[in-house]
C-alpha atoms as a PDB file:
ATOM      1  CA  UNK A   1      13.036   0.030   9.059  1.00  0.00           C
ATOM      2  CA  UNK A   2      16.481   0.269   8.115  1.00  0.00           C
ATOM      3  CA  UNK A   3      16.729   3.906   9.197  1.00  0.00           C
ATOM      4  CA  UNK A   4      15.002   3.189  12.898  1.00  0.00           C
ATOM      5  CA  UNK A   5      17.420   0.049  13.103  1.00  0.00           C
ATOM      6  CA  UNK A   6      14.947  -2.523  13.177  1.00  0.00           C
ATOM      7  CA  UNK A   7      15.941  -6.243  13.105  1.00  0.00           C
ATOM      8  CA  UNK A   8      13.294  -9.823  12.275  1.00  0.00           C
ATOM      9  CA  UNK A   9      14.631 -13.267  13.829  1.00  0.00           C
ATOM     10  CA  UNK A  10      14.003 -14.971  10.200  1.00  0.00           C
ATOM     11  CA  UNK A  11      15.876 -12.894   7.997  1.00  0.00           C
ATOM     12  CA  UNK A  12      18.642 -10.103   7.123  1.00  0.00           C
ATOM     13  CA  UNK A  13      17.120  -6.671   6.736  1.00  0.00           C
ATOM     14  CA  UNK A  14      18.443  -6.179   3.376  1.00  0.00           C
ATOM     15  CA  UNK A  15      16.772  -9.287   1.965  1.00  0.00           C
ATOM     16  CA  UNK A  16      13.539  -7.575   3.255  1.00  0.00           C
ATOM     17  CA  UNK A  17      11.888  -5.370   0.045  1.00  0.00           C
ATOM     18  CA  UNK A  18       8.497  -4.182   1.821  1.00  0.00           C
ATOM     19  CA  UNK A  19       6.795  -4.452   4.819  1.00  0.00           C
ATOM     20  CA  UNK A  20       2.941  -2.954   4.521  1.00  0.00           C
ATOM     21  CA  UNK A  21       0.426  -3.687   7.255  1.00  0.00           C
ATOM     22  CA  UNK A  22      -3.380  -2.915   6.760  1.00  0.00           C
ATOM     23  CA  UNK A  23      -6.864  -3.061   8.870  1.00  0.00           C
ATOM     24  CA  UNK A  24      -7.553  -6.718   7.700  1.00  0.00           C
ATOM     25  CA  UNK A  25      -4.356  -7.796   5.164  1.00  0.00           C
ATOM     26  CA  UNK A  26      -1.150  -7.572   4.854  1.00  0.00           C
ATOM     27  CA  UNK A  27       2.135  -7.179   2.334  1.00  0.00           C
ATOM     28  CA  UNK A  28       5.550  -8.599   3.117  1.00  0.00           C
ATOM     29  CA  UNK A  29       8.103  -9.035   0.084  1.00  0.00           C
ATOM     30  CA  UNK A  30      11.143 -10.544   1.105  1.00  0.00           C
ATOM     31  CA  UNK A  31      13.914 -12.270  -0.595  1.00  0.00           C
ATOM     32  CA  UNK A  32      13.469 -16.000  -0.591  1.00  0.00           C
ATOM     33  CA  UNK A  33      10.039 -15.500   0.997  1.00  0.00           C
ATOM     34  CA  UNK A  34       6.582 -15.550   0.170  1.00  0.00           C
ATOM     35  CA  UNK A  35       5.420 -11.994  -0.768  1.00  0.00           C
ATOM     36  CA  UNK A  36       2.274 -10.928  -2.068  1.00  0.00           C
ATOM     37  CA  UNK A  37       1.872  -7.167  -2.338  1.00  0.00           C
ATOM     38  CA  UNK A  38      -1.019  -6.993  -4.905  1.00  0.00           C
ATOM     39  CA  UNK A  39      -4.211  -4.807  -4.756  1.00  0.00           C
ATOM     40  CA  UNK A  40      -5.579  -6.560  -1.730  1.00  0.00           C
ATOM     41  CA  UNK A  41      -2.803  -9.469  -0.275  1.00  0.00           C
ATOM     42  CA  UNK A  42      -3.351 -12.164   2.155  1.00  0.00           C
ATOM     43  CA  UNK A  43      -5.417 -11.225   5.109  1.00  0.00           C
ATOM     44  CA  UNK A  44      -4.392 -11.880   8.775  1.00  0.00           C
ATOM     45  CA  UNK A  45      -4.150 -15.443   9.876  1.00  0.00           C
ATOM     46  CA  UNK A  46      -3.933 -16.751   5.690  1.00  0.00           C
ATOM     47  CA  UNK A  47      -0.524 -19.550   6.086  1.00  0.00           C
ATOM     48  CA  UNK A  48       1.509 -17.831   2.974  1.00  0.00           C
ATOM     49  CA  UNK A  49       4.284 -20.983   1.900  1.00  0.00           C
ATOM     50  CA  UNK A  50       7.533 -20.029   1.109  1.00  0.00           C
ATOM     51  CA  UNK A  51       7.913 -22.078  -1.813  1.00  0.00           C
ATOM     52  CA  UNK A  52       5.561 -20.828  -4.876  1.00  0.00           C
ATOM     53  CA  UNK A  53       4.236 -18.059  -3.207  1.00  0.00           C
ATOM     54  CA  UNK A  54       0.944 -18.480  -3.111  1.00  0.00           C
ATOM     55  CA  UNK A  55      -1.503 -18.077  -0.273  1.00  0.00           C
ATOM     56  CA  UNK A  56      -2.918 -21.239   0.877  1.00  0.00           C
ATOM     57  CA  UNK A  57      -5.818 -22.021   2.587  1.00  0.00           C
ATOM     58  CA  UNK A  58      -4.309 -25.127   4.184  1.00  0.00           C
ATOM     59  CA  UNK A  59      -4.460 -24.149   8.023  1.00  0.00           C
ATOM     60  CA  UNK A  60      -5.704 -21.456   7.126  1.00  0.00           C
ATOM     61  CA  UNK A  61      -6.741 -18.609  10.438  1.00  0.00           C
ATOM     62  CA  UNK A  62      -8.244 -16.634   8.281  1.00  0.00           C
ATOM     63  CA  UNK A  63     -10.913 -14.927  10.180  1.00  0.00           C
ATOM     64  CA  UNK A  64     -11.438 -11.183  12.106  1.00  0.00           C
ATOM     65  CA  UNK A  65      -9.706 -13.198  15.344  1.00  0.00           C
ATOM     66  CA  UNK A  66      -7.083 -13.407  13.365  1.00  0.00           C
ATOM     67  CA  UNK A  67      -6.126  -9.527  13.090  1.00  0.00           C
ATOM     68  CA  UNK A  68      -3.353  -9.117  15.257  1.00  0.00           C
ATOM     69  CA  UNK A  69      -4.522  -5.481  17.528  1.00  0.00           C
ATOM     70  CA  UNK A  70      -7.930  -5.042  19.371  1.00  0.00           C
ATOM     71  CA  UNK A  71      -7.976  -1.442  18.036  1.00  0.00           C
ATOM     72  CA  UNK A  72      -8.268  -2.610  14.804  1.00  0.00           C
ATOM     73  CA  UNK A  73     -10.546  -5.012  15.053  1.00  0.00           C
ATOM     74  CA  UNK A  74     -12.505  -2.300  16.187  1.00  0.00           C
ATOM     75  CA  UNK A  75     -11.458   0.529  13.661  1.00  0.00           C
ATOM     76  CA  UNK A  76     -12.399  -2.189  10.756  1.00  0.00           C
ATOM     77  CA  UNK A  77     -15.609  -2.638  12.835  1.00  0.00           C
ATOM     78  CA  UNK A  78     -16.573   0.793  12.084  1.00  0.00           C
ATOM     79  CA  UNK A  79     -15.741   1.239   8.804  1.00  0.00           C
ATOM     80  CA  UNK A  80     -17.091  -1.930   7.885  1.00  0.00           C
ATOM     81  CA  UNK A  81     -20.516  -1.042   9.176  1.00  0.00           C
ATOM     82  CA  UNK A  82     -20.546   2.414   7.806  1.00  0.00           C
ATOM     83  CA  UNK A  83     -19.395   1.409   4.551  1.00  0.00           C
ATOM     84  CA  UNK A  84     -22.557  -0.979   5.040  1.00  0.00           C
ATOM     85  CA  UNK A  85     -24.852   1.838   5.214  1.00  0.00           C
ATOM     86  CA  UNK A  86     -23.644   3.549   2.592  1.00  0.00           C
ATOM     87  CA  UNK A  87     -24.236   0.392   0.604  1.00  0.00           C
ATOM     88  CA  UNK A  88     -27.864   0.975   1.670  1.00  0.00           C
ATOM     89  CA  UNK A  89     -28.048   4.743   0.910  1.00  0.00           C
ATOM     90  CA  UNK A  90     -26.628   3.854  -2.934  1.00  0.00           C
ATOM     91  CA  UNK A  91     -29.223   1.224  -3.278  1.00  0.00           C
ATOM     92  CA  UNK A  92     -32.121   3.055  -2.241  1.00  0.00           C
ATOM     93  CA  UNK A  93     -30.745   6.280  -4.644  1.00  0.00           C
ATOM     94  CA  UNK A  94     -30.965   3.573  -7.376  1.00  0.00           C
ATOM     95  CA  UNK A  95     -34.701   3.346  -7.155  1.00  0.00           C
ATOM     96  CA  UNK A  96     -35.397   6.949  -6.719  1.00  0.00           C
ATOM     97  CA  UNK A  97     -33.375   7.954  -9.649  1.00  0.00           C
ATOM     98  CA  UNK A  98     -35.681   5.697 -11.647  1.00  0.00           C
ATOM     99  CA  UNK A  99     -38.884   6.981  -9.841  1.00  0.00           C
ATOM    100  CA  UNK A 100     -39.520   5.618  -6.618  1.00  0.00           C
ATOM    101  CA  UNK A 101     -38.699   8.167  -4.570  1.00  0.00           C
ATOM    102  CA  UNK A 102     -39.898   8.274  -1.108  1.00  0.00           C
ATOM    103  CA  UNK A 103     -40.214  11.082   1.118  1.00  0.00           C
ATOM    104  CA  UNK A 104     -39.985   9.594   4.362  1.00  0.00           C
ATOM    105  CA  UNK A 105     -37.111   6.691   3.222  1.00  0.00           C
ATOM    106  CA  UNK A 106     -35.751   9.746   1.437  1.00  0.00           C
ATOM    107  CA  UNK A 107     -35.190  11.271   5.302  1.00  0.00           C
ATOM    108  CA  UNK A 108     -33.816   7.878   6.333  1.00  0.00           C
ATOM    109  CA  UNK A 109     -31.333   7.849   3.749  1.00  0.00           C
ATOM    110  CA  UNK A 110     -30.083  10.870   4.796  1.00  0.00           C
ATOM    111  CA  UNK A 111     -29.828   9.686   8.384  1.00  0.00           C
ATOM    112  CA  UNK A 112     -28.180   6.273   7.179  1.00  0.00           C
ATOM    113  CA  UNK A 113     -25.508   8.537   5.452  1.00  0.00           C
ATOM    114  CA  UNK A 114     -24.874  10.460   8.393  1.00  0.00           C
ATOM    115  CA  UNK A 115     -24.460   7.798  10.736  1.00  0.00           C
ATOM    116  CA  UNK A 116     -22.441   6.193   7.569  1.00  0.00           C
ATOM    117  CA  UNK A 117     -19.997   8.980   8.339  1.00  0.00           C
ATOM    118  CA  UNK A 118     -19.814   9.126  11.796  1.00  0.00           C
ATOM    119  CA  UNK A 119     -18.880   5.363  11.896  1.00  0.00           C
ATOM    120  CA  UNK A 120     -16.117   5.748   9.326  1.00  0.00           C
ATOM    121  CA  UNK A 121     -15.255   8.711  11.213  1.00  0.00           C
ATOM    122  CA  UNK A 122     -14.602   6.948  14.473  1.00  0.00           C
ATOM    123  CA  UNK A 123     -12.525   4.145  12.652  1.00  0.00           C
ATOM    124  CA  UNK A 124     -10.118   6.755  11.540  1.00  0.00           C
ATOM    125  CA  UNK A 125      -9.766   7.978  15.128  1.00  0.00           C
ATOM    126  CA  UNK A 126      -9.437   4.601  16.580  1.00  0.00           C
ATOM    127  CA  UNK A 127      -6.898   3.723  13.554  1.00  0.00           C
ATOM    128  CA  UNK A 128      -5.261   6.582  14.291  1.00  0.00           C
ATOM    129  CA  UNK A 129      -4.697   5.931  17.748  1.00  0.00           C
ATOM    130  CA  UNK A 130      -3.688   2.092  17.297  1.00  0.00           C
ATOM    131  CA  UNK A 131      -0.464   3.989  15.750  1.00  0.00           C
ATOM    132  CA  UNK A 132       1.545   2.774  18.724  1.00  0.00           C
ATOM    133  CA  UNK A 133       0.784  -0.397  18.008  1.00  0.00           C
ATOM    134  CA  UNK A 134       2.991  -0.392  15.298  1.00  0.00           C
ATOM    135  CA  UNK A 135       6.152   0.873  17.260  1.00  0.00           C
ATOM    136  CA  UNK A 136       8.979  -1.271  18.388  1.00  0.00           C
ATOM    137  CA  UNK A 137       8.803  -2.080  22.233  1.00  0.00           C
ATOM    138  CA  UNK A 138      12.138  -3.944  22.998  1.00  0.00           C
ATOM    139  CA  UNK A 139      15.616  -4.005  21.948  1.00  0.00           C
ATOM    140  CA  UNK A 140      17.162  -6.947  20.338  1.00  0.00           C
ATOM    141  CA  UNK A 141      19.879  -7.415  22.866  1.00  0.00           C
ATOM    142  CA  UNK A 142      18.613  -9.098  26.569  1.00  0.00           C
ATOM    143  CA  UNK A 143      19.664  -8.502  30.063  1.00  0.00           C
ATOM    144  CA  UNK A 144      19.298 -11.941  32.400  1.00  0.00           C
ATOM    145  CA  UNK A 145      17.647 -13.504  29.544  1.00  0.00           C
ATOM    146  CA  UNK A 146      14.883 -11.080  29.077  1.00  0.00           C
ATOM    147  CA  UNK A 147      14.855  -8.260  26.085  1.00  0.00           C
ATOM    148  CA  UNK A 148      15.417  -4.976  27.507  1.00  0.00           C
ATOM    149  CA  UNK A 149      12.919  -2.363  26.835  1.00  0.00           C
ATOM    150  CA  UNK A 150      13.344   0.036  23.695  1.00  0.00           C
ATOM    151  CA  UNK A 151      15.217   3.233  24.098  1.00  0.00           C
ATOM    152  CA  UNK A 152      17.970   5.823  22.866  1.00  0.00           C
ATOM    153  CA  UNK A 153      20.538   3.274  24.048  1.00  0.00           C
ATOM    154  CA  UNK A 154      19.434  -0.033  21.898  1.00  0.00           C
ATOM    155  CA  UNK A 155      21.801  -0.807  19.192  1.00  0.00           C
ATOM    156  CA  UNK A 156      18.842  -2.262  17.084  1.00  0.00           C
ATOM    157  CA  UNK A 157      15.151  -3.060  17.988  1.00  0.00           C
ATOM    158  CA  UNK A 158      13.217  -6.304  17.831  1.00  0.00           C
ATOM    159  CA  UNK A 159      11.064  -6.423  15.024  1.00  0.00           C
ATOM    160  CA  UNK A 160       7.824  -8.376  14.427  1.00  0.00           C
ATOM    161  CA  UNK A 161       6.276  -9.198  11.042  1.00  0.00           C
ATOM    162  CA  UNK A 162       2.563  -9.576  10.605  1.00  0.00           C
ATOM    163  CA  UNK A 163       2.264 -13.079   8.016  1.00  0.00           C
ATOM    164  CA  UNK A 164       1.756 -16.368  10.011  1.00  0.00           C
ATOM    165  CA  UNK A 165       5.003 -18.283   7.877  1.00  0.00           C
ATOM    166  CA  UNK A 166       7.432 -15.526  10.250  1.00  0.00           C
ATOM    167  CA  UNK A 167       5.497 -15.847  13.307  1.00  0.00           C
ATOM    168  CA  UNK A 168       7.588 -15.910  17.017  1.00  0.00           C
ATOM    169  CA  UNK A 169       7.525 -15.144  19.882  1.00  0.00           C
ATOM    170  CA  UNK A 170       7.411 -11.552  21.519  1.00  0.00           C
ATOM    171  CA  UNK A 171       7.707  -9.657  24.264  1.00  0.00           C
ATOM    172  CA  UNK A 172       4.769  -8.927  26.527  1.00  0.00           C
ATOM    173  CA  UNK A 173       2.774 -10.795  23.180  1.00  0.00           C
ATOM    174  CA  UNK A 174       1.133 -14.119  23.749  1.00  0.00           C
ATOM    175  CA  UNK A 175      -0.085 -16.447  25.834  1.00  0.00           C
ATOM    176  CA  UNK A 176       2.408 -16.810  28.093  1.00  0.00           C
ATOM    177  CA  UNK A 177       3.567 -13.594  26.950  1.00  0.00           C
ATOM    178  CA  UNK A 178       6.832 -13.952  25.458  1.00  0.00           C
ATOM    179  CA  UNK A 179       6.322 -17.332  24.677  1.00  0.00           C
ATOM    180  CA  UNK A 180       3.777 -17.880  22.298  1.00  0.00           C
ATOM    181  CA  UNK A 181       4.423 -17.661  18.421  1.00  0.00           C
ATOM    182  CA  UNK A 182       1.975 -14.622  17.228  1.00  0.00           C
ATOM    183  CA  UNK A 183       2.338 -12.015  14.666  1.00  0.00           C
ATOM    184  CA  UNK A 184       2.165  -8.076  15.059  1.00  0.00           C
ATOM    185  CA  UNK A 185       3.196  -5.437  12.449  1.00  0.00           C
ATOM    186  CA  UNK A 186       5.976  -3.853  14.704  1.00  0.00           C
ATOM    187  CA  UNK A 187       8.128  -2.432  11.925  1.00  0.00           C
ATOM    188  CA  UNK A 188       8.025   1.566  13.215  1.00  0.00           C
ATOM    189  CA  UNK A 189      10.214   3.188  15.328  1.00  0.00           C
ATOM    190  CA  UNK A 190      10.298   2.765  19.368  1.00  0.00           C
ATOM    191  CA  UNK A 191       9.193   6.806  19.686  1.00  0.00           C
ATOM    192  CA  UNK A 192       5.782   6.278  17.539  1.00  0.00           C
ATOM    193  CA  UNK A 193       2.827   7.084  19.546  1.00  0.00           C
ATOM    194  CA  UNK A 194      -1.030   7.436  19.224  1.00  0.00           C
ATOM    195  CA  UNK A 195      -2.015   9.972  16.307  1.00  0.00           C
ATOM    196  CA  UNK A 196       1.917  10.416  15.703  1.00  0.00           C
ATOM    197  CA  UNK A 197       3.071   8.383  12.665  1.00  0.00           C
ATOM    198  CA  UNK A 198       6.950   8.020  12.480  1.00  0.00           C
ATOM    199  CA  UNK A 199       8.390   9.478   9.654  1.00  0.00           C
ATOM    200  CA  UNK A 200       9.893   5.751   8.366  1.00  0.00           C
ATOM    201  CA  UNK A 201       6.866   4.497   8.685  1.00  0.00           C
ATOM    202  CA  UNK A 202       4.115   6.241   5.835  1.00  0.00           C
ATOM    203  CA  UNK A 203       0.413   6.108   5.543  1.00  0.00           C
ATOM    204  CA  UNK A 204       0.358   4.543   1.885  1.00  0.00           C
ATOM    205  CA  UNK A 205      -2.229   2.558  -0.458  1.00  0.00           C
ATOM    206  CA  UNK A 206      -5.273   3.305  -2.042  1.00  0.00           C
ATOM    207  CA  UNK A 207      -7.503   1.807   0.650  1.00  0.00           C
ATOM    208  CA  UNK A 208      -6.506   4.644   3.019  1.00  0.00           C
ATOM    209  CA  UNK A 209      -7.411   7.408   0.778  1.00  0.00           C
ATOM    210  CA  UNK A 210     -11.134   5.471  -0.067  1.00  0.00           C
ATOM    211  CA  UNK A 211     -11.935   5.598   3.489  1.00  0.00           C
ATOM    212  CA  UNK A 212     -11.414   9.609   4.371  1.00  0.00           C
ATOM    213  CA  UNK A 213     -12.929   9.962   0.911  1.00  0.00           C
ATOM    214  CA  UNK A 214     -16.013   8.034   1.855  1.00  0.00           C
ATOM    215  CA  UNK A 215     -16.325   9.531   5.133  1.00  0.00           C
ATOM    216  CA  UNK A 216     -16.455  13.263   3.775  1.00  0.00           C
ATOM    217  CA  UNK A 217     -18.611  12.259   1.082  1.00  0.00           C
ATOM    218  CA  UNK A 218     -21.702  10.973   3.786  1.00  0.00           C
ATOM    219  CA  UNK A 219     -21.273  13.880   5.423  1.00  0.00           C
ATOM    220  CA  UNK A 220     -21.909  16.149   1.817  1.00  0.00           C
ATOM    221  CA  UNK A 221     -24.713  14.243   0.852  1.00  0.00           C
ATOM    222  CA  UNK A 222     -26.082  14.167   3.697  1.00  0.00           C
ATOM    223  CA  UNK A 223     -25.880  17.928   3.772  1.00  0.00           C
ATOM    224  CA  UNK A 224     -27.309  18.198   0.378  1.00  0.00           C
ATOM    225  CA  UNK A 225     -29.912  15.155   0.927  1.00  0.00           C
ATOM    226  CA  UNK A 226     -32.155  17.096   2.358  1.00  0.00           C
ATOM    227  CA  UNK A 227     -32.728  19.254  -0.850  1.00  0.00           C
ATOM    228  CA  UNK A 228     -34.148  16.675  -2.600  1.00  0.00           C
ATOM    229  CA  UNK A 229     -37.575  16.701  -3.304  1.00  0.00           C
ATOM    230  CA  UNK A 230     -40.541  15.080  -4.789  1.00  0.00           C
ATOM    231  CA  UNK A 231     -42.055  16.621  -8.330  1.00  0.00           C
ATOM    232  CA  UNK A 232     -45.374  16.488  -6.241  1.00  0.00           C
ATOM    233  CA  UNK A 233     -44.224  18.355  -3.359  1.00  0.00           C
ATOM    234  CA  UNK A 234     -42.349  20.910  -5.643  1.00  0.00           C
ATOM    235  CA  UNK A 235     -46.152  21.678  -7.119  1.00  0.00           C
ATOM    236  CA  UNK A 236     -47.406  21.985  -3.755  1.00  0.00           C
ATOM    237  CA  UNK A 237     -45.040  24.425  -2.873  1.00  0.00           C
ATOM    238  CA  UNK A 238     -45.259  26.300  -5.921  1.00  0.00           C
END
């Protein structure tokens, strides 16, 4: 943020440690601020005080409504429901391994993990393209009392932080748009664009890597699923 000259209403940058924005929660350590930045942090919409920082649940949003892009919503959709069927592959694998295998549920399975992967697959692309989402849009200076739009010339960029204690208002954001006190995760540089992550900006965290790991994973055993067979069949066939 410092390097793409990015600027927040409620604080100095350098009081402002790390910034991390996820599908459903987020991470913002600041000086003098509430910061949470453990294994899974508040979620969208969660009012974090700025006193003993703690997450409260006082007036608390806390809810899928509350995640601040539409992509997302739908990207953690996806990967939600395929995660959901893999759920339902590993459970079912849990009774064959201790003899209740099934031909015909056995073929399910194998279609659950499929579709398991196709699902996770599709949040990835949709994630991938909600990249711009994430970019700066205006410039922190204003022309006749509106912000002028993000570009080579801006001196520094308006910034926008995704927990509900810095909410304000933001360009085009809102309703009235520009108005409105909302949160966003606009902490990447103006030039970001779909499928094109700035280089300030990285793809971190362990939750990222769990989700392209899942979604290969239902495609190879769903591959290998189908080799699976009965001790009964394995007579009849030999």
């Amino acid at each position: 943020m410092d390097a793409s000259g990015i600027v927040f209403d409620h604080m100095k940058l350098d009081t402002l440690n790390v910034v991390r924005c996820g599908l459903m929660s987020f991470c913002v350590d600041a000086d003098g601020n509430a910061g949470d930045c453990g294994f899974l942090g508040p979620r969208y919409g969660s009012v974090v005080t700025t006193q003993d920082d703690e997450v409260t649940v006082s007036a608390s949003l806390d809810t899928a409504t509350s995640i601040p892009y539409t992509l997302w919503k739908v990207a953690g959709g996806c990967m939600a429901f395929g995660a959901f069927l893999l759920f339902l592959c590993f459970f079912y694998s849990l009774f064959a391994c201790f003899g209740f295998f099934h031909h015909k549920i056995q073929k399910w399975s194998i279609a659950l993990s499929s579709a398991a992967g196709v699902f996770i697959l599709i949040g990835l692309l949709v994630w991938g393209a909600s990249f711009k989402d994430m970019a700066v849009t205006h410039c922190d200076s204003q022309t006749d009392g509106a912000y002028d739009a993000a570009s080579d010339e801006c001196a520094s960029f308006k910034g926008l932080l995704p927990s509900r204690a810095m909410q304000q208002p933001y360009p085009d954001m809102g309703e009235p748009a520009g108005e409105q006190d909302v949160i966003g995760c606009r902490i990447c540089n103006w030039k970001m664009g779909a499928f094109q992550p700035d280089t300030d900006c990285k793809v971190t965290g362990i939750g990222a890597i769990c989700v392209v790991f899942s979604c290969v994973f239902s495609f190879i055993t769903s591959a290998f699923g189908g080799c699976v067979k009965s001790r009964d069949q394995k007579r009849l066939e030999g």
